[in-house]
C-alpha atoms as a PDB file:
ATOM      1  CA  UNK A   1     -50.911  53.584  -6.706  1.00  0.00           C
ATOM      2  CA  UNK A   2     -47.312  54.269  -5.197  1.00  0.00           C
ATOM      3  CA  UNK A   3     -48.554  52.496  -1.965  1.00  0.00           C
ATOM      4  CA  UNK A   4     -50.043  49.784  -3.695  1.00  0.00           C
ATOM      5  CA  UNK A   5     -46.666  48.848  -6.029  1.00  0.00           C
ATOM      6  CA  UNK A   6     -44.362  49.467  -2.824  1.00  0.00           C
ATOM      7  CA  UNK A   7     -47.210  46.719  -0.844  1.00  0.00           C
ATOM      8  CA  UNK A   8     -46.917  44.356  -3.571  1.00  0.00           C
ATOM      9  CA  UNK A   9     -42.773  44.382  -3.782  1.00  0.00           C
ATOM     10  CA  UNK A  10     -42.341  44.388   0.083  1.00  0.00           C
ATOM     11  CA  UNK A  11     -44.797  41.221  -0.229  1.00  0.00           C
ATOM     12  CA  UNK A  12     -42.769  39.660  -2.945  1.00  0.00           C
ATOM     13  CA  UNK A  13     -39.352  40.510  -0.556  1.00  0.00           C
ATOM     14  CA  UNK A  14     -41.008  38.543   2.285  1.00  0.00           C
ATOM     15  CA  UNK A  15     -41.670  35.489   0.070  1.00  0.00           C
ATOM     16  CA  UNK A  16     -38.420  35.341  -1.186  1.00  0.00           C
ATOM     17  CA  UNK A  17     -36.977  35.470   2.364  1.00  0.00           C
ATOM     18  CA  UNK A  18     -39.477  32.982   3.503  1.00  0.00           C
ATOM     19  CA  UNK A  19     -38.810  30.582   0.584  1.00  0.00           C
ATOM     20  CA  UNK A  20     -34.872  30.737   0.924  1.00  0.00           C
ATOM     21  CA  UNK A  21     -35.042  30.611   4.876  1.00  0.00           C
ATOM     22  CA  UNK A  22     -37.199  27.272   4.351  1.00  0.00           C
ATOM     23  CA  UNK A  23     -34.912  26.007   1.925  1.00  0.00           C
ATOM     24  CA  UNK A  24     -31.764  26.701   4.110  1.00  0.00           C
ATOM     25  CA  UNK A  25     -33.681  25.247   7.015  1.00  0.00           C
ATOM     26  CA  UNK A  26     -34.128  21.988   4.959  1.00  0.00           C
ATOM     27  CA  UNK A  27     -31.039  22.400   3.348  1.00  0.00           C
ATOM     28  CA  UNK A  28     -29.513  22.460   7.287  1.00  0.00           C
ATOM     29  CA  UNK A  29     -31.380  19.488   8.621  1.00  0.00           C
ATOM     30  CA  UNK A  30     -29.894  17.281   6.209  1.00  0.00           C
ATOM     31  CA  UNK A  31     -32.593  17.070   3.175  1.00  0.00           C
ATOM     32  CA  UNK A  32     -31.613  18.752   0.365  1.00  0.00           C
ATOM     33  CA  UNK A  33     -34.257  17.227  -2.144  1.00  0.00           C
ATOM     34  CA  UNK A  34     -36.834  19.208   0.282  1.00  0.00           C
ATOM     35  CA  UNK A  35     -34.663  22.290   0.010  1.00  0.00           C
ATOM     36  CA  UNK A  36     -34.750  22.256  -4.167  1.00  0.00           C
ATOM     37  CA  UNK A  37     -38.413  23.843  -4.006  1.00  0.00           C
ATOM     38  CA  UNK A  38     -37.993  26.289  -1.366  1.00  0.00           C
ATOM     39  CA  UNK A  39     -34.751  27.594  -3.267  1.00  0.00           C
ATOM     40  CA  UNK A  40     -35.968  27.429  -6.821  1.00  0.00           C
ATOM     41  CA  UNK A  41     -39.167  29.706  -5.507  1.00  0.00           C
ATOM     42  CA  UNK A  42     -36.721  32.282  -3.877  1.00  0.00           C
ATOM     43  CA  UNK A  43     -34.505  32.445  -6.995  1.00  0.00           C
ATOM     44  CA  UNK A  44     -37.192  32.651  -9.234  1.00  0.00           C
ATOM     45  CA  UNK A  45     -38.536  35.733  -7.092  1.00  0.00           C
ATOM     46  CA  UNK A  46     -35.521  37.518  -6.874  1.00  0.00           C
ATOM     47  CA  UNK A  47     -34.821  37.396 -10.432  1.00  0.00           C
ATOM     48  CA  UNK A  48     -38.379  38.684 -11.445  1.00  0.00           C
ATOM     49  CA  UNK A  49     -38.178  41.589  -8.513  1.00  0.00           C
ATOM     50  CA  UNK A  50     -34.400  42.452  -9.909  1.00  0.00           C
ATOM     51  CA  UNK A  51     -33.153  42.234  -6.362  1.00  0.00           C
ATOM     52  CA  UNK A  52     -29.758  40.723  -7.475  1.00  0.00           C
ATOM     53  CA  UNK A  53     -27.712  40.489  -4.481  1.00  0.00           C
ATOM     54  CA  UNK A  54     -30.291  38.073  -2.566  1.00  0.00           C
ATOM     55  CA  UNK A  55     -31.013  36.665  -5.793  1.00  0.00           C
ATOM     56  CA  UNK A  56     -26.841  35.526  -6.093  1.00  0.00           C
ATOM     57  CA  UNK A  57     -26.976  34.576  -2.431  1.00  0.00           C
ATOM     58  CA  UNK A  58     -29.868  32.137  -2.989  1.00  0.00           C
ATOM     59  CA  UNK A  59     -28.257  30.920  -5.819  1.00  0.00           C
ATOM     60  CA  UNK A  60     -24.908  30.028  -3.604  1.00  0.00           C
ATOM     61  CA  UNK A  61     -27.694  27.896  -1.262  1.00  0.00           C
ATOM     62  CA  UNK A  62     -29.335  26.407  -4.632  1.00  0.00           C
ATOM     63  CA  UNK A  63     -26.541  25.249  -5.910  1.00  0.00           C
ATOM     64  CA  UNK A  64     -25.128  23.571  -2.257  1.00  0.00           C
ATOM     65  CA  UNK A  65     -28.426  21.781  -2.307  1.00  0.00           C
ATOM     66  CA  UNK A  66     -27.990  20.398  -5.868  1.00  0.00           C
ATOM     67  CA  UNK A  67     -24.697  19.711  -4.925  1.00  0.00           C
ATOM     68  CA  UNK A  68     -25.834  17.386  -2.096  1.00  0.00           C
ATOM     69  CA  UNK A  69     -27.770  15.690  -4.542  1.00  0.00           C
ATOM     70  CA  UNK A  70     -25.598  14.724  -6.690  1.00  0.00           C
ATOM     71  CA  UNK A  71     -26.671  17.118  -9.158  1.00  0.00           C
ATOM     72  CA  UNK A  72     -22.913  18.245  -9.935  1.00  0.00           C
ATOM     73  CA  UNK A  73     -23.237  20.194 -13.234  1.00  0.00           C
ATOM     74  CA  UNK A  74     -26.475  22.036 -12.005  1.00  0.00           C
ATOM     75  CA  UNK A  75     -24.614  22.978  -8.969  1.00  0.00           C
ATOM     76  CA  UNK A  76     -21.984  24.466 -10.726  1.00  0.00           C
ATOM     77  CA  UNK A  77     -24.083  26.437 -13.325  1.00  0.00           C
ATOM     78  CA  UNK A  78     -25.859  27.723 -10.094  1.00  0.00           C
ATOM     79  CA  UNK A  79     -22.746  28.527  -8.160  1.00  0.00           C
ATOM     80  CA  UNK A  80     -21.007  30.227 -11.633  1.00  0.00           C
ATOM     81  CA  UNK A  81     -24.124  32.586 -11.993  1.00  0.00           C
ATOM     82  CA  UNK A  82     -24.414  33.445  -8.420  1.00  0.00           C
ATOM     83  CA  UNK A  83     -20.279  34.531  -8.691  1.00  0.00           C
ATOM     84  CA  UNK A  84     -21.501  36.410 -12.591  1.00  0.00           C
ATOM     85  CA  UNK A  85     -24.082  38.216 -10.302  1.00  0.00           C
ATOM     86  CA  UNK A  86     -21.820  39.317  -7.448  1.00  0.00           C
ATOM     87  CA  UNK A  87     -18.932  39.967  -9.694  1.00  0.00           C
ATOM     88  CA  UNK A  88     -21.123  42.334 -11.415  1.00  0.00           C
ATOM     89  CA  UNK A  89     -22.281  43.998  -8.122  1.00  0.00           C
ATOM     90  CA  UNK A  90     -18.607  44.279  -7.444  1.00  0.00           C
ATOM     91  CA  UNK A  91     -18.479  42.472  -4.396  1.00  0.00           C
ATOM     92  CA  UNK A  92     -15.835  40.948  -2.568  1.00  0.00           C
ATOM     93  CA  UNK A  93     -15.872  36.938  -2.221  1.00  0.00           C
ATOM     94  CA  UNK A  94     -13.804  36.383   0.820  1.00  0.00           C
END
């Protein structure tokens, strides 16, 4: 059952690197409309899973995309939670 659980979350992990690496791809070749899905996904993923460091980093690419579309106030709410996550991971922002 252990092995099983630990297949499933490591599966989960490599979707939500998949779906933020193709967002940041689309993100990077100048369509950020293409990027929204990708992004969403990933967040979505890390959230459920509880993996809150890549979930606040994929929040930081969320809300650039939004940002490039004009979507201002999402942007911001993305970019505010992603610095609520890391704040309460105690990172450093440099």
């Amino acid at each position: 059952l252990a092995l099983a659980q630990g297949q499933e979350l490591d599966s989960g992990r490599i979707q939500g690197l998949a779906e933020r690496t193709g967002g940041r791809i689309a993100l990077a070749a100048g369509d950020p409309v293409r990027a929204l899905g990708p992004l969403d996904r990933a967040v979505a993923l890390w959230r459920d899973q509880g993996v809150r460091v890549w979930h606040a980093r994929t929040l930081l690419d969320l809300g650039d995309a939004l940002a490039a579309c004009g979507r201002d106030a999402q942007a911001r709410a993305a970019w505010t939670e992603a610095l609520d996550l890391f704040t309460a991971l105690k990172f450093r922002l440099r």
